[in-house]
C-alpha atoms as a PDB file:
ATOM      1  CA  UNK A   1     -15.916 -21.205  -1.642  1.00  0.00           C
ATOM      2  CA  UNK A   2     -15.393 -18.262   0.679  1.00  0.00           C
ATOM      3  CA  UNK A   3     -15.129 -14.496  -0.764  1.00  0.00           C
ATOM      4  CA  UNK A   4     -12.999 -11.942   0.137  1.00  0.00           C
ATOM      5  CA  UNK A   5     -13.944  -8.635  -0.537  1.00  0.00           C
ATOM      6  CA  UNK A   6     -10.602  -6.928  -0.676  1.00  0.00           C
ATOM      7  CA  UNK A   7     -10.418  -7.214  -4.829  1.00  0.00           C
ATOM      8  CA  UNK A   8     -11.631  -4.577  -5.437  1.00  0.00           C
ATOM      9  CA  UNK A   9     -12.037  -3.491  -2.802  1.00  0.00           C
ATOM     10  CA  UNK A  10      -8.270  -2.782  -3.996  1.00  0.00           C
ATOM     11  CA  UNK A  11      -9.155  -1.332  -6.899  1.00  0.00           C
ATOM     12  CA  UNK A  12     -12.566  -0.054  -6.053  1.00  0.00           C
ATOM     13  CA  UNK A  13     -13.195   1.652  -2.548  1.00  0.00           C
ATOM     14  CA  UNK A  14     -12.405   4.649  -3.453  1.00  0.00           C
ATOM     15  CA  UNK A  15     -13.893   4.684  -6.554  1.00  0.00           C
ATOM     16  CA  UNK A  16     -16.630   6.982  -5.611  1.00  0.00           C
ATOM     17  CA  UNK A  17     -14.326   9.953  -3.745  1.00  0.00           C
ATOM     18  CA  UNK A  18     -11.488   9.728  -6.398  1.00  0.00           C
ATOM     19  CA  UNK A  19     -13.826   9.189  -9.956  1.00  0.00           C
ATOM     20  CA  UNK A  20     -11.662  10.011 -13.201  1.00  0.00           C
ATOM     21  CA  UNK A  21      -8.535   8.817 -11.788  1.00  0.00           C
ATOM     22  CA  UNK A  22      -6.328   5.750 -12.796  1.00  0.00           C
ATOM     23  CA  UNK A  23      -6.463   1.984 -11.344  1.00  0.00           C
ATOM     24  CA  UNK A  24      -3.015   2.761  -9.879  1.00  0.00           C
ATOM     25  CA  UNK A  25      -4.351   5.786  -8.191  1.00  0.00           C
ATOM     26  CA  UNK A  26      -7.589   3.437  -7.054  1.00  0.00           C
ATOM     27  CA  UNK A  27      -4.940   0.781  -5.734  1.00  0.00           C
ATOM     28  CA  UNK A  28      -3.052   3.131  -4.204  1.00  0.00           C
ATOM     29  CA  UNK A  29      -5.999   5.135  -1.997  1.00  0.00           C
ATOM     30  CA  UNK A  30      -7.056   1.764  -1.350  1.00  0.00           C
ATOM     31  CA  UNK A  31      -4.326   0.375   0.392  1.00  0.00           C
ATOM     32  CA  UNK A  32      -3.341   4.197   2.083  1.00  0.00           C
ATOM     33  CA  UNK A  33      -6.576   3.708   3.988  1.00  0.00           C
ATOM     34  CA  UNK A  34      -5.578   0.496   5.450  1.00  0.00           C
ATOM     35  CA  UNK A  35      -1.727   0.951   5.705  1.00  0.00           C
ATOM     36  CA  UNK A  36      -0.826  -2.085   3.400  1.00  0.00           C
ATOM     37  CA  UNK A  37       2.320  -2.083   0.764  1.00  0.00           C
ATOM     38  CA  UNK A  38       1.024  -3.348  -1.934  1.00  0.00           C
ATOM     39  CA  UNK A  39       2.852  -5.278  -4.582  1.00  0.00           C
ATOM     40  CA  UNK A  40       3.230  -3.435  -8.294  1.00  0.00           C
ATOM     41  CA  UNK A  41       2.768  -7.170  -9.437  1.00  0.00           C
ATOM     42  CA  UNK A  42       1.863 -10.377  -7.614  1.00  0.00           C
ATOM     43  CA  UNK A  43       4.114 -12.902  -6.959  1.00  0.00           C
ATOM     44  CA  UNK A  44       4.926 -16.190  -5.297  1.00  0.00           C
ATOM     45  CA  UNK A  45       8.463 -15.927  -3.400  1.00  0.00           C
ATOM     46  CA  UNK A  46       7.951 -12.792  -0.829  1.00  0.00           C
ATOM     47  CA  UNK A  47       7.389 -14.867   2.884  1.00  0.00           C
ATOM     48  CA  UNK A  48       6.948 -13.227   6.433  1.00  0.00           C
ATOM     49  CA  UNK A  49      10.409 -12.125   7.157  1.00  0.00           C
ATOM     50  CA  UNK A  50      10.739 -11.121   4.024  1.00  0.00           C
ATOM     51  CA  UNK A  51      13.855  -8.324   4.084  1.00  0.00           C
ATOM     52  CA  UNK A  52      13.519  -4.850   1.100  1.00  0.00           C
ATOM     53  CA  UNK A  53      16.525  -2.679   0.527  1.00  0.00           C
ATOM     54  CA  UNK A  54      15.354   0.774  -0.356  1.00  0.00           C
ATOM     55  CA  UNK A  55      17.875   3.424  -1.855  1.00  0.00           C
ATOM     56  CA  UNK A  56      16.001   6.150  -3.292  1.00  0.00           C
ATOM     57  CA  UNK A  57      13.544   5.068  -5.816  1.00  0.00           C
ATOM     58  CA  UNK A  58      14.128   1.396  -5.951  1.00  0.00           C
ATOM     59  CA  UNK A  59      13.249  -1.473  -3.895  1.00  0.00           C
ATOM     60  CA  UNK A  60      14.330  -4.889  -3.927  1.00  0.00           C
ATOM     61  CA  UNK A  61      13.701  -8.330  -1.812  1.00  0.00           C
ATOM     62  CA  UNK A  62      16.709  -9.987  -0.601  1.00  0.00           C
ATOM     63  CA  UNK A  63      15.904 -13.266   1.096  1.00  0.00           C
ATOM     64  CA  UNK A  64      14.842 -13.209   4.535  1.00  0.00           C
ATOM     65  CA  UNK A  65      16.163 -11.523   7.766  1.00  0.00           C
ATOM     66  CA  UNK A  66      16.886 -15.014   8.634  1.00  0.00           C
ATOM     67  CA  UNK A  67      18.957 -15.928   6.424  1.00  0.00           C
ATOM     68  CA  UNK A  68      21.620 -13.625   8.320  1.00  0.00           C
ATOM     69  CA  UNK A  69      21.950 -16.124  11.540  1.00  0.00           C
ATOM     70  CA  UNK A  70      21.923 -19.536  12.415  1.00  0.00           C
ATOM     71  CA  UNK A  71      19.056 -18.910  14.729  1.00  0.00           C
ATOM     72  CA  UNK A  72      15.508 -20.337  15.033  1.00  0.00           C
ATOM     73  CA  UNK A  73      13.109 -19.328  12.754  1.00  0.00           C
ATOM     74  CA  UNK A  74       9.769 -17.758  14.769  1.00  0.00           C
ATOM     75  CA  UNK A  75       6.759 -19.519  13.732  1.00  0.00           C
ATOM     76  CA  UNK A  76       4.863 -17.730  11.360  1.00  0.00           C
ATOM     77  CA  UNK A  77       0.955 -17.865  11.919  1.00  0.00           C
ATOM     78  CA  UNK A  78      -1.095 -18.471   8.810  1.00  0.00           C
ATOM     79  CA  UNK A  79      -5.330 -17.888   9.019  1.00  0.00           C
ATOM     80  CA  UNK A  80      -8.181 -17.593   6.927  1.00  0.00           C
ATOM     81  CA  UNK A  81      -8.443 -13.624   6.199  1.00  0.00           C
ATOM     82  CA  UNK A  82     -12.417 -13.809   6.827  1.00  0.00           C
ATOM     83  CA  UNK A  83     -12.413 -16.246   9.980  1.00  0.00           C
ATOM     84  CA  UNK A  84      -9.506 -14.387  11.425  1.00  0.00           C
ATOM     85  CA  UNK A  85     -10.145 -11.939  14.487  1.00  0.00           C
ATOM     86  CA  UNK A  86      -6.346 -10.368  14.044  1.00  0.00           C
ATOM     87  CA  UNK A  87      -7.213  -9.998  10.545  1.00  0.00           C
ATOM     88  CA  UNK A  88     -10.265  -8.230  10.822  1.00  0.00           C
ATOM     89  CA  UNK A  89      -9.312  -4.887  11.366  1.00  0.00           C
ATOM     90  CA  UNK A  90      -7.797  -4.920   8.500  1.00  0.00           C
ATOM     91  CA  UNK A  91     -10.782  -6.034   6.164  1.00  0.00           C
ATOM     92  CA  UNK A  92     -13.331  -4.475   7.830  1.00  0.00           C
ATOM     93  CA  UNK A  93     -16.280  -3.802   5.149  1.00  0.00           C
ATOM     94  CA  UNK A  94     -16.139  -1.051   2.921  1.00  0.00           C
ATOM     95  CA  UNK A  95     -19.700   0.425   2.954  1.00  0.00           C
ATOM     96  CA  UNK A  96     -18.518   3.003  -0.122  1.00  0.00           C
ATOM     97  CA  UNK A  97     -19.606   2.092  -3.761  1.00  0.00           C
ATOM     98  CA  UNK A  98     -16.966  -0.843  -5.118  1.00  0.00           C
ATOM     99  CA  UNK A  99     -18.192  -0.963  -9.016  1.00  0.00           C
ATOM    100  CA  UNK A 100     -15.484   0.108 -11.714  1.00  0.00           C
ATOM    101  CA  UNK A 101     -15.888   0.722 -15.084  1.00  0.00           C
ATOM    102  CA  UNK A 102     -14.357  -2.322 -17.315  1.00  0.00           C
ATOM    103  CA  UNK A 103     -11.722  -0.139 -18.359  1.00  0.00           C
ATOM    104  CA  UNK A 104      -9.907   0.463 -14.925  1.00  0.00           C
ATOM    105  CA  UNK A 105     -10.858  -3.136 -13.698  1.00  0.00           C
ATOM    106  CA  UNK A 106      -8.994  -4.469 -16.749  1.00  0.00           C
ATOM    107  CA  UNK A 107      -6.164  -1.839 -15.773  1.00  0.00           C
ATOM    108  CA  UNK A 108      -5.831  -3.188 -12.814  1.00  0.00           C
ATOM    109  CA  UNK A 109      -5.507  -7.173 -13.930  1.00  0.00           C
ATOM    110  CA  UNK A 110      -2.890  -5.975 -16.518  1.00  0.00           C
ATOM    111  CA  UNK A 111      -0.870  -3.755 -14.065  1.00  0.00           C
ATOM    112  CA  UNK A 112      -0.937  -6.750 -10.933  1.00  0.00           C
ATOM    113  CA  UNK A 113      -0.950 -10.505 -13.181  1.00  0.00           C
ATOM    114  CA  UNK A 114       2.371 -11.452 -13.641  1.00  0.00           C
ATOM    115  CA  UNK A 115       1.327 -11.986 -17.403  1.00  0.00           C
ATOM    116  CA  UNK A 116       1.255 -10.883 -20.766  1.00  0.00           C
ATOM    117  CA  UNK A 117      -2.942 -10.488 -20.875  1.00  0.00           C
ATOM    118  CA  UNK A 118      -3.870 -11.990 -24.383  1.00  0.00           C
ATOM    119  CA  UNK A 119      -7.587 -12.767 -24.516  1.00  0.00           C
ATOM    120  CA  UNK A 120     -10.014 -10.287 -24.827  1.00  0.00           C
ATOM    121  CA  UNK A 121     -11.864 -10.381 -21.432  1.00  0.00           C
ATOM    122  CA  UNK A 122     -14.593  -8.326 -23.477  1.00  0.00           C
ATOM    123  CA  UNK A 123     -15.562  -6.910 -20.108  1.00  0.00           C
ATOM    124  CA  UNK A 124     -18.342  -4.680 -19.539  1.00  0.00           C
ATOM    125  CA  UNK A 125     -19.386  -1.864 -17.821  1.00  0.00           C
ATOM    126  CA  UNK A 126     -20.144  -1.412 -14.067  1.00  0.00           C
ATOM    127  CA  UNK A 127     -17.889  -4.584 -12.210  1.00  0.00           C
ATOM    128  CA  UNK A 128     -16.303  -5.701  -8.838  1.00  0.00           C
ATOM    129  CA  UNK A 129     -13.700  -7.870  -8.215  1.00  0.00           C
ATOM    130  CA  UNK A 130     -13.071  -9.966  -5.346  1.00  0.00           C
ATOM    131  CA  UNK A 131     -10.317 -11.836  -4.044  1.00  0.00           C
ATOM    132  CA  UNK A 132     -11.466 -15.653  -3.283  1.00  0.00           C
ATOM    133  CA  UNK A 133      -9.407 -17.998  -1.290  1.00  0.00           C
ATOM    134  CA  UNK A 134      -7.413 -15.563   0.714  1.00  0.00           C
ATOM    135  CA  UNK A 135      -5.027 -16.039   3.225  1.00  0.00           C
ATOM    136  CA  UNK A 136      -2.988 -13.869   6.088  1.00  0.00           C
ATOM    137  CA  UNK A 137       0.439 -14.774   7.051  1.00  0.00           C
ATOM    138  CA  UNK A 138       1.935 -13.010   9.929  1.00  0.00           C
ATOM    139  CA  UNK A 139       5.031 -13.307  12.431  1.00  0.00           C
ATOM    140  CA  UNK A 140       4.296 -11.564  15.805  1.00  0.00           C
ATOM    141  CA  UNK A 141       5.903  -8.591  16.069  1.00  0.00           C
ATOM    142  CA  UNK A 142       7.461  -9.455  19.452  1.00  0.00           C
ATOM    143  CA  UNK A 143       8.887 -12.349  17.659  1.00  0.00           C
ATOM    144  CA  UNK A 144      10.331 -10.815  15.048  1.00  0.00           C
ATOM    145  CA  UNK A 145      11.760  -8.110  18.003  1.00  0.00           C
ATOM    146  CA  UNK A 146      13.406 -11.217  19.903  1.00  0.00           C
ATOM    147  CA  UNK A 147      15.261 -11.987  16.912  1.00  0.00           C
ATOM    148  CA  UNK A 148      16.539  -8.574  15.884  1.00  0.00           C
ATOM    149  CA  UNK A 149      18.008  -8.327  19.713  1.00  0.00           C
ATOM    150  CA  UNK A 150      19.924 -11.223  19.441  1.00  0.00           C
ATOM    151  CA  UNK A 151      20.757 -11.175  15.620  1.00  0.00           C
ATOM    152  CA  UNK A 152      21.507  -7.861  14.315  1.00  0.00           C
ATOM    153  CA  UNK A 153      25.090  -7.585  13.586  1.00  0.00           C
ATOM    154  CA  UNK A 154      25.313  -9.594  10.421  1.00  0.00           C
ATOM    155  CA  UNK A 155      21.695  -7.952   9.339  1.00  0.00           C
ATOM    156  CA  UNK A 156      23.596  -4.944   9.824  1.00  0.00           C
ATOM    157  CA  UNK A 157      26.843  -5.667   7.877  1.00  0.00           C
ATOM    158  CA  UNK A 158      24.726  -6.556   4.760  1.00  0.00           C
ATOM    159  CA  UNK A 159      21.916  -3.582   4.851  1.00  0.00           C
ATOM    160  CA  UNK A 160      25.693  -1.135   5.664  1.00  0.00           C
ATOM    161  CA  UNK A 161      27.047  -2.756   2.238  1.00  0.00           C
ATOM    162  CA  UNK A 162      24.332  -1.577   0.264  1.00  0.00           C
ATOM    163  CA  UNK A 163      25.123   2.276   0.127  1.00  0.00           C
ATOM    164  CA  UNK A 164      24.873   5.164   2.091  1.00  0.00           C
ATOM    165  CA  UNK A 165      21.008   6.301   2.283  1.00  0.00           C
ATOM    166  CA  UNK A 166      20.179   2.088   2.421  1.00  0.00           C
ATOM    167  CA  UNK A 167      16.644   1.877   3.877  1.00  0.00           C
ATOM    168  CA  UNK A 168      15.549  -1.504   5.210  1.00  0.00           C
ATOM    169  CA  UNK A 169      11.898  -3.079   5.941  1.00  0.00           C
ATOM    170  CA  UNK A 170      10.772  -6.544   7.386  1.00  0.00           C
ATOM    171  CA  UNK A 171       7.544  -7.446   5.992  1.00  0.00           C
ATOM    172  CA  UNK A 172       6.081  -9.297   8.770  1.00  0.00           C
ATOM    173  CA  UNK A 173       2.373 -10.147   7.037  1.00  0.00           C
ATOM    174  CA  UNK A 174       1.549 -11.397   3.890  1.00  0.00           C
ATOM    175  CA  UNK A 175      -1.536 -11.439   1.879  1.00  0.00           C
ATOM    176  CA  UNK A 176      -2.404 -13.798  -0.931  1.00  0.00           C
ATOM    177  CA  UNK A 177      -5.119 -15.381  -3.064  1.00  0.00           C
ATOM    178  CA  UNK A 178      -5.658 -17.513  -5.723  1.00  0.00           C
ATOM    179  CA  UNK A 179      -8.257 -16.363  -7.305  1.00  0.00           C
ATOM    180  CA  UNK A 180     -10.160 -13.258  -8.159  1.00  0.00           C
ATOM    181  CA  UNK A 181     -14.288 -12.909  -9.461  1.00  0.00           C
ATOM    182  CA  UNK A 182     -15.258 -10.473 -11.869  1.00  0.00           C
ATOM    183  CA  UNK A 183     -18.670  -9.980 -11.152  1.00  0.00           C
ATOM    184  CA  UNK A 184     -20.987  -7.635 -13.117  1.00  0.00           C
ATOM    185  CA  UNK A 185     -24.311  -6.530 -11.343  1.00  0.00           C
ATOM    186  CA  UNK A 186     -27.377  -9.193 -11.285  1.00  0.00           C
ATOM    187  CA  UNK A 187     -28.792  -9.922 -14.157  1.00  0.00           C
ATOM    188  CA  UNK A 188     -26.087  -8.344 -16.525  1.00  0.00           C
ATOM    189  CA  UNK A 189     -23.439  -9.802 -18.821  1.00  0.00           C
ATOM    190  CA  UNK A 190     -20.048  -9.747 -17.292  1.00  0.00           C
ATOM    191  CA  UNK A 191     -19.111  -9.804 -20.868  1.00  0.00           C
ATOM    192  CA  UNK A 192     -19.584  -9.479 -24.157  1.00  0.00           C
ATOM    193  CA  UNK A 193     -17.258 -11.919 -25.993  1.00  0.00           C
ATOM    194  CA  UNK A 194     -16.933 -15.150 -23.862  1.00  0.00           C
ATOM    195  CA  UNK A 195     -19.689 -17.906 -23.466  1.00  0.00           C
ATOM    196  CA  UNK A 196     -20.299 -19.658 -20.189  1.00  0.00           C
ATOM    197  CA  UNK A 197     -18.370 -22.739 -19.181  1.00  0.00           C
ATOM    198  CA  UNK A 198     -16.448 -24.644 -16.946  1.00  0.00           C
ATOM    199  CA  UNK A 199     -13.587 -25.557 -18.912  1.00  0.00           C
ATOM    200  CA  UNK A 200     -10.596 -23.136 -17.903  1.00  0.00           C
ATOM    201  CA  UNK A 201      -8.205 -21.680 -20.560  1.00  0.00           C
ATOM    202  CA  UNK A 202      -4.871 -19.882 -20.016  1.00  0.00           C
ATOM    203  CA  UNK A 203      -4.745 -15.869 -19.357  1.00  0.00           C
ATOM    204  CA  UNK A 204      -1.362 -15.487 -21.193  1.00  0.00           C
ATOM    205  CA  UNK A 205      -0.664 -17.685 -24.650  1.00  0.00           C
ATOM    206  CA  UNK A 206       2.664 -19.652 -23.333  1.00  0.00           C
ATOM    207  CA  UNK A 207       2.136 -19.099 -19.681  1.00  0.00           C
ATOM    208  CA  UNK A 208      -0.319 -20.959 -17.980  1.00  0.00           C
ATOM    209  CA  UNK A 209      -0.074 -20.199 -14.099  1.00  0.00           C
ATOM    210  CA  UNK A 210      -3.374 -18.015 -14.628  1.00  0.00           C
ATOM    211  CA  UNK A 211      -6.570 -19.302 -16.424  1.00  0.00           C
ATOM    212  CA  UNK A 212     -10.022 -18.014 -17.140  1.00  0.00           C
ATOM    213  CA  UNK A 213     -13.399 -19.074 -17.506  1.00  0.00           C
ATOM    214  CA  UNK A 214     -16.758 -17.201 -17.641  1.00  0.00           C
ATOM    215  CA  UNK A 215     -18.636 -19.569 -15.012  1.00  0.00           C
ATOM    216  CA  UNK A 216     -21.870 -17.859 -14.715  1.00  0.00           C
ATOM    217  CA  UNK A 217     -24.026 -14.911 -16.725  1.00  0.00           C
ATOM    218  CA  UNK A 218     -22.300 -12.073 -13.979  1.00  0.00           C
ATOM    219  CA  UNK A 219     -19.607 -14.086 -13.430  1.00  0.00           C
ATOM    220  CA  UNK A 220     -15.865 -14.370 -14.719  1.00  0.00           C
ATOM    221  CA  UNK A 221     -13.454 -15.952 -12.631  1.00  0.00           C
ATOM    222  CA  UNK A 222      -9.392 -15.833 -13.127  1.00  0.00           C
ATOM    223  CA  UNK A 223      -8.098 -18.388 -11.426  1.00  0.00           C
ATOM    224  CA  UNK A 224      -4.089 -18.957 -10.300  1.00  0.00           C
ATOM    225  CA  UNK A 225      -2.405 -22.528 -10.200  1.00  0.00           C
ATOM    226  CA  UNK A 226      -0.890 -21.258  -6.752  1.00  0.00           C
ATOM    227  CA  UNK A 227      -1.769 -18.857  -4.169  1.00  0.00           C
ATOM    228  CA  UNK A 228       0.438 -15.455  -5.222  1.00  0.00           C
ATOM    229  CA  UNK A 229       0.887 -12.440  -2.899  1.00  0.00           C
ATOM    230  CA  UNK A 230      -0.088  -8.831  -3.360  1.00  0.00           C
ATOM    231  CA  UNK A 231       0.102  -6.965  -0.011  1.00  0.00           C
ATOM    232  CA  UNK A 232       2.318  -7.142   2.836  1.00  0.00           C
ATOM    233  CA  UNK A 233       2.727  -4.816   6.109  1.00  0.00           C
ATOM    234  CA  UNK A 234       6.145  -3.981   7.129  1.00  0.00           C
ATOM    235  CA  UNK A 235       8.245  -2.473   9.595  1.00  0.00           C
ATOM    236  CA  UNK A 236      11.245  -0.368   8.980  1.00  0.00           C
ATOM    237  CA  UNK A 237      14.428  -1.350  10.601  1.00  0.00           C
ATOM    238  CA  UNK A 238      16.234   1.175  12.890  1.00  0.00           C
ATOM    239  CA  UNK A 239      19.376   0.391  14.159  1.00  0.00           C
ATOM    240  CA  UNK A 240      20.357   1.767  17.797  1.00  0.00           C
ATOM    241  CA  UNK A 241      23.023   0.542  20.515  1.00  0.00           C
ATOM    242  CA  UNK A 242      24.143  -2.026  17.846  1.00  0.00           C
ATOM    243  CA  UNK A 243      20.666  -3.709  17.690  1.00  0.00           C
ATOM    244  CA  UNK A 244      17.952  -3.338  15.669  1.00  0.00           C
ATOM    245  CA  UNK A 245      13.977  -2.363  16.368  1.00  0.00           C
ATOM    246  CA  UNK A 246      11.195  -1.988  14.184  1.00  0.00           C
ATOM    247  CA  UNK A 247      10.501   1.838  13.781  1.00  0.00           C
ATOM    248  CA  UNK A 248       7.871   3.043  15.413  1.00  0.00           C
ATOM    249  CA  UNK A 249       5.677   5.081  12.932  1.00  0.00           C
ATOM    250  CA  UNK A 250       2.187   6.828  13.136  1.00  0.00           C
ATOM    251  CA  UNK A 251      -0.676   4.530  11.084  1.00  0.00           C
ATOM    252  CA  UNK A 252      -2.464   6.835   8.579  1.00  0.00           C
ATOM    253  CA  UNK A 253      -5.975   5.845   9.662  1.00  0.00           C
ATOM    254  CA  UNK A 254      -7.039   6.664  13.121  1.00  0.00           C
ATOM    255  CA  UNK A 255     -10.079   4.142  12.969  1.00  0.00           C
ATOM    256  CA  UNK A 256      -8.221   0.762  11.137  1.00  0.00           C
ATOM    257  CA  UNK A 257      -5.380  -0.905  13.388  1.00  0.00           C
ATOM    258  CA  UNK A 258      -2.517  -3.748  11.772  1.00  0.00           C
ATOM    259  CA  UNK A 259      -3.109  -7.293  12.684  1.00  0.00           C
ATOM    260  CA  UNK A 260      -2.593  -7.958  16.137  1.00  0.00           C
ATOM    261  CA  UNK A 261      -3.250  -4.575  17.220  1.00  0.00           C
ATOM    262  CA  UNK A 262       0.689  -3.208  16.691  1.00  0.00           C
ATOM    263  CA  UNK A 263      -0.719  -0.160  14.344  1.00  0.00           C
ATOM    264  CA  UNK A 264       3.025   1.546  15.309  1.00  0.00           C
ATOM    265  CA  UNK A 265       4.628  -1.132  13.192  1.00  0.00           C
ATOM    266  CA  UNK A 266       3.001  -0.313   9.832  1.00  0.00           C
ATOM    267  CA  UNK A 267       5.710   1.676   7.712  1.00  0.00           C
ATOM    268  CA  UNK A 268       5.220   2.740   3.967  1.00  0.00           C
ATOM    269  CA  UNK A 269       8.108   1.535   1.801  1.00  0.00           C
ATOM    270  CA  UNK A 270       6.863   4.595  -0.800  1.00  0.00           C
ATOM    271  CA  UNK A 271       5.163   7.486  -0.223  1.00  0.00           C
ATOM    272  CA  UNK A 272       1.105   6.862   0.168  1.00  0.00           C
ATOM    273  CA  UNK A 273       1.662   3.383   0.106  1.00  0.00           C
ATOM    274  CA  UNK A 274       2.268   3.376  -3.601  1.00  0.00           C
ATOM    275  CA  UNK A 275       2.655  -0.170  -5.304  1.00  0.00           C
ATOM    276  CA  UNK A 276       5.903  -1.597  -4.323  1.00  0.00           C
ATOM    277  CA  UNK A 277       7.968  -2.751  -7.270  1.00  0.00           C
ATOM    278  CA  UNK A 278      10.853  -4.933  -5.600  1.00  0.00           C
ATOM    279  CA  UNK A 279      12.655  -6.814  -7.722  1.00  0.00           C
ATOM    280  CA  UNK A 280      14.535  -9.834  -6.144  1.00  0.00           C
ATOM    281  CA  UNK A 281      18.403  -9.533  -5.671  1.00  0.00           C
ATOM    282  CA  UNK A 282      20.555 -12.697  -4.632  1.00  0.00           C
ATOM    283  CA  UNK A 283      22.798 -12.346  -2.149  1.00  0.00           C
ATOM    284  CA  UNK A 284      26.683 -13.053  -2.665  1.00  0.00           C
END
């Protein structure tokens, strides 16, 4: 099974520089320093092409941008996050300290599972999580160009219809896992009410798409029954000469490009890339 370090790394990276604060303010350095949006909850039906309405405060996913024509749909490329080239830029290794204290990592599993967190995880002191499983999904950005150029009037009639002020983002990469590790340091209890076993129980009482099971002395592992995503990179739609373009924006990290190299795609849906909360809206 293949680890990928961007758990907490999400919650944890800047643990050292910004001690005392929140697991939202963790997440939210976290994903700043690599120019991701990162979802205020995981979830399941966000895809490459993915289109968010943003009118002041409040986001929300409607459908795809493809869902406006009856065009061909680019292919979207799909990769292992730790075999991928493109994708390394992104999850380059975080040399900084990753531990949290149980309190924040427990936070942060409350604030992101799409669950009401029942058991006591009895978690102690000093952990790291990691994200296991992971996955990138991307369409190219000159893909996702071609299509604007040839399909942006009835894009534009719907974003138009949402209110003056409407703000619109593609998000053309997705990041998911199934799984996340809770690992303590060697030799130490990850916690102190669960025994070790294999056997799996549900997170949530009447929801099982997220078990648990303390595998191993350091180790507890929460485990989805599907892969869920909680990042995605977008670019913000600018229409011009009755087409649209991704806007070109400045990446906040001189040293970390976006997949593929196109760091002047990567727009913040909020400020700082905060946690984006987008609800899903069905079109009429």
């Amino acid at each position: 099974m293949r680890r990928w370090r961007m758990g907490i790394t999400i919650v944890a990276a800047a643990a050292a520089v910004v001690a005392g604060c929140d697991a939202e303010q963790l997440v939210n350095h976290y994903f700043k320093s690599l120019g991701l949006n990162p979802l205020a909850v995981v979830r399941d039906d966000i895809k490459p092409g993915a289109l968010v309405i943003k009118q002041k405060n409040k986001a929300v996913y409607t459908d795809s941008i493809f869902d406006f024509a009856n065009a061909k749909v680019p292919e979207v490329k799909s990769e292992n996050l730790d075999k991928s080239k493109d994708f390394q830029a992104v999850l380059k290794a975080h040399k900084s300290e990753r531990k949290v204290d149980a309190e924040a990592a427990l936070s942060f599993l409350k604030a992101v599972l799409p669950v009401d967190l029942s058991v006591d995880l009895g978690l102690t002191n000093s952990v790291t999580i990691s994200a296991i499983n992971a996955k990138g999904h991307r369409l190219p950005v000159p893909d996702v160009l071609k299509f604007l150029r040839n399909n942006s009037a009835p894009l534009h009639d719907f974003i138009t219809s949402q209110g003056a002020g409407a703000e619109a983002y593609v998000a053309y990469e997705t990041y998911e896992a199934d799984t996340l590790n809770i690992v303590a340091d060697s030799g130490t209890d990850v916690s102190t009410k669960l025994a070790t076993t294999q056997e799996f129980k549900a997170l949530s009482s009447g929801n099982a798409s997220f078990k648990y099971a303390r595998t191993a002395k350091e180790t507890l592992v929460i485990k989805g029954d599907h892969p869920f995503v909680f990042a995605v990179r977008t670019g913000k739609l600018d229409y011009k000469n009755d087409v649209y373009s991704l806007l070109v924006t400045n990446f906040v990290s001189g040293d970390v490009k976006a997949v593929g190299g196109d760091e002047k795609y990567s727009s913040q849906v909020n400020e700082g890339f905060a946690p984006l909360a987008a609800s899903r809206v069905e079109r009429k």
